[in-house]
C-alpha atoms as a PDB file:
ATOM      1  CA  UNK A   1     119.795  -5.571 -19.866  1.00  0.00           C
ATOM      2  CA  UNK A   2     121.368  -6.960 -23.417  1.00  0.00           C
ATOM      3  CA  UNK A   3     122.230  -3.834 -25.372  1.00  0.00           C
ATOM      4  CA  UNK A   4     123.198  -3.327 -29.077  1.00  0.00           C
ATOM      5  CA  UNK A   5     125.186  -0.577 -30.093  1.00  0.00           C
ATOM      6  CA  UNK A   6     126.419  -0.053 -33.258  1.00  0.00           C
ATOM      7  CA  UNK A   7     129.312   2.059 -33.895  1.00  0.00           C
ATOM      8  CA  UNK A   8     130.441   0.867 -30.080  1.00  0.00           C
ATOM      9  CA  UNK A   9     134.158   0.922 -31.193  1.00  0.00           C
ATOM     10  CA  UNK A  10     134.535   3.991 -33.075  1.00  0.00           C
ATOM     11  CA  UNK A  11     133.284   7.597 -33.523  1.00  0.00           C
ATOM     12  CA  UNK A  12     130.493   9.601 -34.643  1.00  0.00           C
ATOM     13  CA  UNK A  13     131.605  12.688 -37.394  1.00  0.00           C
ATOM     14  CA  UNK A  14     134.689  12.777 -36.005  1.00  0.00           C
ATOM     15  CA  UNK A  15     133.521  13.197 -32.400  1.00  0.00           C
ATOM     16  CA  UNK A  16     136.264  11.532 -30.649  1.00  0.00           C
ATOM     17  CA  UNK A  17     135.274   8.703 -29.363  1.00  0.00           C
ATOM     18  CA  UNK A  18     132.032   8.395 -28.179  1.00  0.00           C
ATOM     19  CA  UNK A  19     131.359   4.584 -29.073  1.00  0.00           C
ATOM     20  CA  UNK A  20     133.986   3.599 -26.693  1.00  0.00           C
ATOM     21  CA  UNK A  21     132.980   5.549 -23.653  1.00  0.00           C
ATOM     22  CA  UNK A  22     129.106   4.790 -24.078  1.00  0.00           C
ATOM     23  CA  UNK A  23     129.934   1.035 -24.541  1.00  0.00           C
ATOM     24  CA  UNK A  24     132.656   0.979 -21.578  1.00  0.00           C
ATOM     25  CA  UNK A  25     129.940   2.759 -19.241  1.00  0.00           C
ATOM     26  CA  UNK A  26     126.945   0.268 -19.780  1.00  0.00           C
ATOM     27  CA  UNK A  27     129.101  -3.125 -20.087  1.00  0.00           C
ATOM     28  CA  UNK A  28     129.374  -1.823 -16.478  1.00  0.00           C
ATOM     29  CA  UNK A  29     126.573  -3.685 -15.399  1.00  0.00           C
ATOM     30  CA  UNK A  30     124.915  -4.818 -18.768  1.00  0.00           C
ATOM     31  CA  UNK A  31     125.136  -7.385 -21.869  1.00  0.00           C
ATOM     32  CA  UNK A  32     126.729  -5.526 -24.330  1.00  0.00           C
ATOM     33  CA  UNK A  33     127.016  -6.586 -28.579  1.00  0.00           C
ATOM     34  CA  UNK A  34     128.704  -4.041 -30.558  1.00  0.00           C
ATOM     35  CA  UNK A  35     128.555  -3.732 -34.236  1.00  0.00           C
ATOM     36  CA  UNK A  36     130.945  -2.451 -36.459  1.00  0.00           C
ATOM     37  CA  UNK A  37     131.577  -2.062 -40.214  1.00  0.00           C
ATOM     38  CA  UNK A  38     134.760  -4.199 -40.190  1.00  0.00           C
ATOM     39  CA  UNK A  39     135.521  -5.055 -36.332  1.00  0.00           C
ATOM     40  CA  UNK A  40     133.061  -5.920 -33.379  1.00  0.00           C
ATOM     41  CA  UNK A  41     130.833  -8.587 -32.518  1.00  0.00           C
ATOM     42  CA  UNK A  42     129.005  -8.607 -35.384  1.00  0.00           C
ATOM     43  CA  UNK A  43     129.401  -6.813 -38.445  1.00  0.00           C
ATOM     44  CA  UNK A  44     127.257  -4.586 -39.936  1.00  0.00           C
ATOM     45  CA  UNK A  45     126.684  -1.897 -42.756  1.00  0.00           C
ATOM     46  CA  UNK A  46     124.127   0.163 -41.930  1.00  0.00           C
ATOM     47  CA  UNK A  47     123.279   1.384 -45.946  1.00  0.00           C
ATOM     48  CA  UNK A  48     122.265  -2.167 -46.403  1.00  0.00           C
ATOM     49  CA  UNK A  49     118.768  -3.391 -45.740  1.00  0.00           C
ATOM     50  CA  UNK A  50     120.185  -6.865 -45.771  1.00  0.00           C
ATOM     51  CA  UNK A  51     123.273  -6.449 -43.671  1.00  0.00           C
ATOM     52  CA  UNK A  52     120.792  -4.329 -41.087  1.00  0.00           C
ATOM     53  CA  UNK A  53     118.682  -7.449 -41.040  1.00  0.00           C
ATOM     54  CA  UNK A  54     121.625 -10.330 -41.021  1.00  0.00           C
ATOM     55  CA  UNK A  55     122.995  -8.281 -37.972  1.00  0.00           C
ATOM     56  CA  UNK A  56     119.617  -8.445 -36.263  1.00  0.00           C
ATOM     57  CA  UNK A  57     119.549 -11.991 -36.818  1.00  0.00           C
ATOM     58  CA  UNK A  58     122.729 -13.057 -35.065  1.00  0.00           C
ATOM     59  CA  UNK A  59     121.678 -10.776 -32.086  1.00  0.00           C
ATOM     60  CA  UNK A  60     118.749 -11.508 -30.657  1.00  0.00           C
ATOM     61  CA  UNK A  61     116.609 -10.678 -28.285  1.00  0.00           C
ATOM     62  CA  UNK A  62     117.815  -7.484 -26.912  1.00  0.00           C
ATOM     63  CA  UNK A  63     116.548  -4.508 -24.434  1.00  0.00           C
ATOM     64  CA  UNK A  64     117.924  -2.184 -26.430  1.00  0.00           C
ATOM     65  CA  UNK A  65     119.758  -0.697 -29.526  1.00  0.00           C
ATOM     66  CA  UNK A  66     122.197   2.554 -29.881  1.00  0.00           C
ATOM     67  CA  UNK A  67     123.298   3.886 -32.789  1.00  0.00           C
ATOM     68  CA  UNK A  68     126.748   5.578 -32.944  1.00  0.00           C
ATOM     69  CA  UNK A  69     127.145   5.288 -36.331  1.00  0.00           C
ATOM     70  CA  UNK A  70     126.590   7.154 -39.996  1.00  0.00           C
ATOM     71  CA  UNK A  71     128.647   9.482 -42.177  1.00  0.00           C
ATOM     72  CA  UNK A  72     128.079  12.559 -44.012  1.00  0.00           C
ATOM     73  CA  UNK A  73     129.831  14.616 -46.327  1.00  0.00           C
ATOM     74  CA  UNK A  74     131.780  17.922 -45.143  1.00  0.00           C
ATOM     75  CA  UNK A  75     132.242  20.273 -47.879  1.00  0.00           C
ATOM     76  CA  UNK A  76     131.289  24.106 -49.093  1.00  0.00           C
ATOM     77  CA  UNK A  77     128.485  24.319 -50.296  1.00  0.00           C
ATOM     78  CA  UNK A  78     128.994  25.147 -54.061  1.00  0.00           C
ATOM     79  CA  UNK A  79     131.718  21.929 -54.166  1.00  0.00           C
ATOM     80  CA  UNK A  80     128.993  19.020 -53.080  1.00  0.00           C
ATOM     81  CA  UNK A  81     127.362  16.765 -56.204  1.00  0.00           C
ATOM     82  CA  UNK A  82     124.313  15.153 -56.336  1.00  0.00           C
ATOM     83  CA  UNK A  83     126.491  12.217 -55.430  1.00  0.00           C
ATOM     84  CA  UNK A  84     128.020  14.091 -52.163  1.00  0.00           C
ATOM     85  CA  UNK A  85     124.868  14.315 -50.572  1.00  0.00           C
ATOM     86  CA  UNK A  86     123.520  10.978 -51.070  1.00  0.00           C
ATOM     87  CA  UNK A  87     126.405   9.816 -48.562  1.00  0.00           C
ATOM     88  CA  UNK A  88     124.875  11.524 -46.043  1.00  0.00           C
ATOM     89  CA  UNK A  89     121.478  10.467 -47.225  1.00  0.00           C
ATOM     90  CA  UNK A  90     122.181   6.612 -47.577  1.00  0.00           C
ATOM     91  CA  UNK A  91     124.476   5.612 -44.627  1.00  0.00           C
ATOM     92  CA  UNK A  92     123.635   8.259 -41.494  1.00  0.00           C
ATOM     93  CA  UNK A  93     119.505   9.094 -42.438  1.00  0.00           C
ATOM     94  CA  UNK A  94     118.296   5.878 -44.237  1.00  0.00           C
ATOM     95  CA  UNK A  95     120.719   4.020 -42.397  1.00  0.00           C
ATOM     96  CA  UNK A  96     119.569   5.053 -38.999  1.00  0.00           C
ATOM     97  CA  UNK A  97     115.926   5.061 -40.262  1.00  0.00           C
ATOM     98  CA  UNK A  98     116.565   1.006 -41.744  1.00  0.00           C
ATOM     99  CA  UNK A  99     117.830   0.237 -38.032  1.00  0.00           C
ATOM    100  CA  UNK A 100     114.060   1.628 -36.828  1.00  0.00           C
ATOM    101  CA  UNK A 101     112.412   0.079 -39.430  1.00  0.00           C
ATOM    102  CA  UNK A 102     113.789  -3.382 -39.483  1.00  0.00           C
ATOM    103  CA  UNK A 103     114.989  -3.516 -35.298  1.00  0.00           C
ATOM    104  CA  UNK A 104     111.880  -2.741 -33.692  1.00  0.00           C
ATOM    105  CA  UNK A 105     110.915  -6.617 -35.129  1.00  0.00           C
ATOM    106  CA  UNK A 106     113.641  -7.619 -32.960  1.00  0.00           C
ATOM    107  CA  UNK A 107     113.228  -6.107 -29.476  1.00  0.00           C
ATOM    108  CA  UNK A 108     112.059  -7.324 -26.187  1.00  0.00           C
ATOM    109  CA  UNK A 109     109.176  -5.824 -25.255  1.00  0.00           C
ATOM    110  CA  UNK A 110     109.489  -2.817 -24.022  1.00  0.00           C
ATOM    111  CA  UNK A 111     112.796  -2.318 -25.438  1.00  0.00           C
ATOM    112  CA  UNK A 112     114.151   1.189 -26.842  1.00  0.00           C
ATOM    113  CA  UNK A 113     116.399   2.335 -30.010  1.00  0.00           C
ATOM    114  CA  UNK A 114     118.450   5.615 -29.864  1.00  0.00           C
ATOM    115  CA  UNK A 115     119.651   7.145 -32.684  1.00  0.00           C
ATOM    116  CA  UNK A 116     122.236  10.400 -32.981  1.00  0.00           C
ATOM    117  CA  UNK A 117     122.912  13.212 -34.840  1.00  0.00           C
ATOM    118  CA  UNK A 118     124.691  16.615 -33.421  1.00  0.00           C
ATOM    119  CA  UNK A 119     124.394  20.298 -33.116  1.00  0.00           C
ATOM    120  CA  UNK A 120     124.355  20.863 -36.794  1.00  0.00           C
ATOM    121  CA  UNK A 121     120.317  19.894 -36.927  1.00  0.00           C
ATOM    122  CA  UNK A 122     119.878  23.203 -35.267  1.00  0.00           C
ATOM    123  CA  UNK A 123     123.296  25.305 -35.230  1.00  0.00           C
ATOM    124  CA  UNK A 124     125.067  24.334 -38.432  1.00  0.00           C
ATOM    125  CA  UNK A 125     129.053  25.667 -39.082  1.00  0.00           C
ATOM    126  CA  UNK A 126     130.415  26.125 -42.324  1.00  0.00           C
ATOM    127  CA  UNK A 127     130.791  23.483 -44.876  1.00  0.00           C
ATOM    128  CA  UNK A 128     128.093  21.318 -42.679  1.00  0.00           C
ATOM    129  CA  UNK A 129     124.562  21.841 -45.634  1.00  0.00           C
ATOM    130  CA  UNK A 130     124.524  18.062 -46.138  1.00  0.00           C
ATOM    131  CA  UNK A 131     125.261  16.678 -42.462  1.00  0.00           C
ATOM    132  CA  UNK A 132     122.876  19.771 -41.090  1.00  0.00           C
ATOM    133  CA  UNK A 133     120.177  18.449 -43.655  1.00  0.00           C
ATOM    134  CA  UNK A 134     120.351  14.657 -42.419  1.00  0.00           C
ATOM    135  CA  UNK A 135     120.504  15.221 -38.757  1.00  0.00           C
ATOM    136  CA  UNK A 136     117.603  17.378 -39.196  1.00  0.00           C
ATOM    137  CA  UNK A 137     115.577  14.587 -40.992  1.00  0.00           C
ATOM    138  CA  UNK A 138     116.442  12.284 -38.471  1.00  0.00           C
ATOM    139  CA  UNK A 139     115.183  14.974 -35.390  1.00  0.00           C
ATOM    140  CA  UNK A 140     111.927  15.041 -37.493  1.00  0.00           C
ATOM    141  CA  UNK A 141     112.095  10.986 -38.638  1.00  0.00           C
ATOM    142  CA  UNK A 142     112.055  10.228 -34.327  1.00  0.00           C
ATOM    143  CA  UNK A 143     109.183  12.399 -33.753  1.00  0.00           C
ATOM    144  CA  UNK A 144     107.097  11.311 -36.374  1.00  0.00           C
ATOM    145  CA  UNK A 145     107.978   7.405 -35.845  1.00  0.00           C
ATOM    146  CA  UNK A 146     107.477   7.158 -32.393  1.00  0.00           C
ATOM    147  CA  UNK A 147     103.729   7.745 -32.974  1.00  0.00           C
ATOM    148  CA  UNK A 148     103.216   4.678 -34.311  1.00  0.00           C
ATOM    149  CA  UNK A 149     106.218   2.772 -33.165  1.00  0.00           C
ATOM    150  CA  UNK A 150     104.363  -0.761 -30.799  1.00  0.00           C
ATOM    151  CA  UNK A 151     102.909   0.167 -27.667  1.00  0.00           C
ATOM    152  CA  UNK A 152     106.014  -0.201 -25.173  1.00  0.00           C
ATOM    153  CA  UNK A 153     108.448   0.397 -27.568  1.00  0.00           C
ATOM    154  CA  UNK A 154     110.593   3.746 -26.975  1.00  0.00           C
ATOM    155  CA  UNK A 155     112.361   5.520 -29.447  1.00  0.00           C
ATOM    156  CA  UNK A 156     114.753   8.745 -29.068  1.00  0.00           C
ATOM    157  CA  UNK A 157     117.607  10.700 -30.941  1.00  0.00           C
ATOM    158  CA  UNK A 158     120.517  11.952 -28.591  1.00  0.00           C
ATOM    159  CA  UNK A 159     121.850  14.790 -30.357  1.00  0.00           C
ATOM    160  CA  UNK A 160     125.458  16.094 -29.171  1.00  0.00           C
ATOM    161  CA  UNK A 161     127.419  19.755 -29.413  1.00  0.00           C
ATOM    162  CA  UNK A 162     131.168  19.435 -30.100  1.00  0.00           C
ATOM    163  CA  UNK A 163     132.492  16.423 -27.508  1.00  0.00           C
ATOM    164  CA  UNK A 164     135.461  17.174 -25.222  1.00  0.00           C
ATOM    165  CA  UNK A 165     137.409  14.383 -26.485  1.00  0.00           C
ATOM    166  CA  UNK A 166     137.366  15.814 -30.177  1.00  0.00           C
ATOM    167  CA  UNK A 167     137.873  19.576 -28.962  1.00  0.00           C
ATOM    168  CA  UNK A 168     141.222  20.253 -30.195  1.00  0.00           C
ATOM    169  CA  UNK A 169     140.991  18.730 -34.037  1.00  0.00           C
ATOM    170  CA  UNK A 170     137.629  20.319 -34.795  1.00  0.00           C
ATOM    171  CA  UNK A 171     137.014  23.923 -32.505  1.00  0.00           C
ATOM    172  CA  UNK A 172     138.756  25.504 -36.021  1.00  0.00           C
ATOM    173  CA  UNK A 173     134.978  24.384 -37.355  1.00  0.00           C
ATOM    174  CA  UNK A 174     133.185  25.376 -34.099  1.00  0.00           C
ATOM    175  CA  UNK A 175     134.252  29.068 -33.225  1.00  0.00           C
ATOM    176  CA  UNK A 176     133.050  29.951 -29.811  1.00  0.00           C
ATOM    177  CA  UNK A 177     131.638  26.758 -28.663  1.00  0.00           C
ATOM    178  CA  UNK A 178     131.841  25.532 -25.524  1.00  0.00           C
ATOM    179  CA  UNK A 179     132.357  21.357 -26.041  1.00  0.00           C
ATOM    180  CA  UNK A 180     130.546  19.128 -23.931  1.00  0.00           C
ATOM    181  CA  UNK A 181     132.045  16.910 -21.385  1.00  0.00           C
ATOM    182  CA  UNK A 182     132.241  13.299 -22.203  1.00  0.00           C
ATOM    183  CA  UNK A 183     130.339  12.925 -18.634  1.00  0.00           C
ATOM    184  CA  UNK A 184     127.675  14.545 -20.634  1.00  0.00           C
ATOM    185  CA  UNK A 185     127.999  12.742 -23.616  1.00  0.00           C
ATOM    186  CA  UNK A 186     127.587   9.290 -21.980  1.00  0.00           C
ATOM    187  CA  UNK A 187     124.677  10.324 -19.607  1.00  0.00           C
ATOM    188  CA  UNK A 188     122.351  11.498 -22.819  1.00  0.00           C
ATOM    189  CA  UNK A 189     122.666   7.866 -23.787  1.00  0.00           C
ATOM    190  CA  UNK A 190     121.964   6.809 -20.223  1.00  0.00           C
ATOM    191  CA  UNK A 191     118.683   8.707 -20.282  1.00  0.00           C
ATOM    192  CA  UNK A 192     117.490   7.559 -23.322  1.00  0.00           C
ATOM    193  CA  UNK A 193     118.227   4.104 -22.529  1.00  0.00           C
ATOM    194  CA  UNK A 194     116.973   3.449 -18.752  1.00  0.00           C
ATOM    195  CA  UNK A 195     114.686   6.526 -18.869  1.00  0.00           C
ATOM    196  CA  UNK A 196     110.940   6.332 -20.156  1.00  0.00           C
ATOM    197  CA  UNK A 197     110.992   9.176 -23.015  1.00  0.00           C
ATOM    198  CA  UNK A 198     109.955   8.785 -26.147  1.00  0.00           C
ATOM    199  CA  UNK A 199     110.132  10.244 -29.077  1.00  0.00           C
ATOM    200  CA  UNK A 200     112.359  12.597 -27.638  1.00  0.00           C
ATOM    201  CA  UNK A 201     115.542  14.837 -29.066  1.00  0.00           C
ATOM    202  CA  UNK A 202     117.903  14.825 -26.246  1.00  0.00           C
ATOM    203  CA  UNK A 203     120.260  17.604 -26.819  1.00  0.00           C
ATOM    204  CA  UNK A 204     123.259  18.120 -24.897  1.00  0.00           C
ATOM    205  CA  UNK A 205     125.031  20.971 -26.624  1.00  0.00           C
ATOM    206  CA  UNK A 206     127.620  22.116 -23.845  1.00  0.00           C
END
């Protein structure tokens, strides 16, 4: 299997590192790309229709794409502008939605695309209203899209709790949480990726 993943040498919100253990586990036994913002493969920035596409372009054909990438704004509530939220609007929602949009043109048949968000979507923590409100909007964006996404085509969102790896620098934000075990972490990508659901939000939350 080829596999994209974008966001393969970094982290997610701060999540430790998730890119690196998802993309260590499948270059395992697959053809792995990653994409980055300044180091990778290829380069990509994912608030840019045109860099979304470019990427695309230099990659093809491939089984599948993963998204471990996107940024939102953390703030209190009464601090974030207008201009706070469309951060979290432009790079980690339409940025993730773009990679749908514009990479199901580019899959094998058959091939998959799995987005992620995090706990927030359904348990948000203090200073969290814009990242809560995109992760959210991507939850509903998957289930909506992969109703009319081509016949074959699979398309999930693998939403995580607080990760192991980033336990100590963020439980201050995440008061009685129990953080989820990068064992976890890696096999919610594995089941969106060699399993057959679709449309699914796979939450692993501890």
């Amino acid at each position: 299997m080829k596999l994209l993943i974008i966001g393969g040498n970094g982290t997610i919100g701060g999540n430790g590192t998730i890119g690196n253990k998802v993309t260590s586990h499948f270059a395992k036994n697959n053809e792995v790309l990653v994409a980055g913002r300044t180091a990778g493969d290829v380069q990509v920035d994912i608030t840019d229709s045109n860099s979304i596409k470019a990427m695309f372009e230099k990659t093809v054909p491939v089984d599948a794409v993963v998204c471990i990438a996107g940024e939102a704004k953390w703030a209190p509530f009464n601090d974030l502008t207008e201009d706070d939220y469309y951060i979290g609007l432009k790079s980690k929602l339409m940025g993730q939605v773009n990679l749908v949009r514009i990479g199901q043109h580019y899959l094998n048949p058959n091939g998959s695309i799995t987005l992620s968000t995090g706990i927030l979507a359904d348990d948000p923590v203090v200073k969290t209203t814009s990242a809560a409100m995109v992760n959210g909007g991507i939850h509903s964006f998957v289930q909506a899209a992969a109703l009319e996404i081509p016949s074959g085509m699979r398309l999930n969102v693998v939403s995580l709790g607080m990760v192991e790896d980033a336990y100590e620098n963020y439980k201050d934000y995440f008061p009685g949480h129990n953080p989820v075990p990068m064992k976890k972490v890696v096999n919610a990508y594995v089941r969106s990726v060699e399993g057959k659901t679709n449309g699914s939000i796979i939450r692993y939350y501890e």
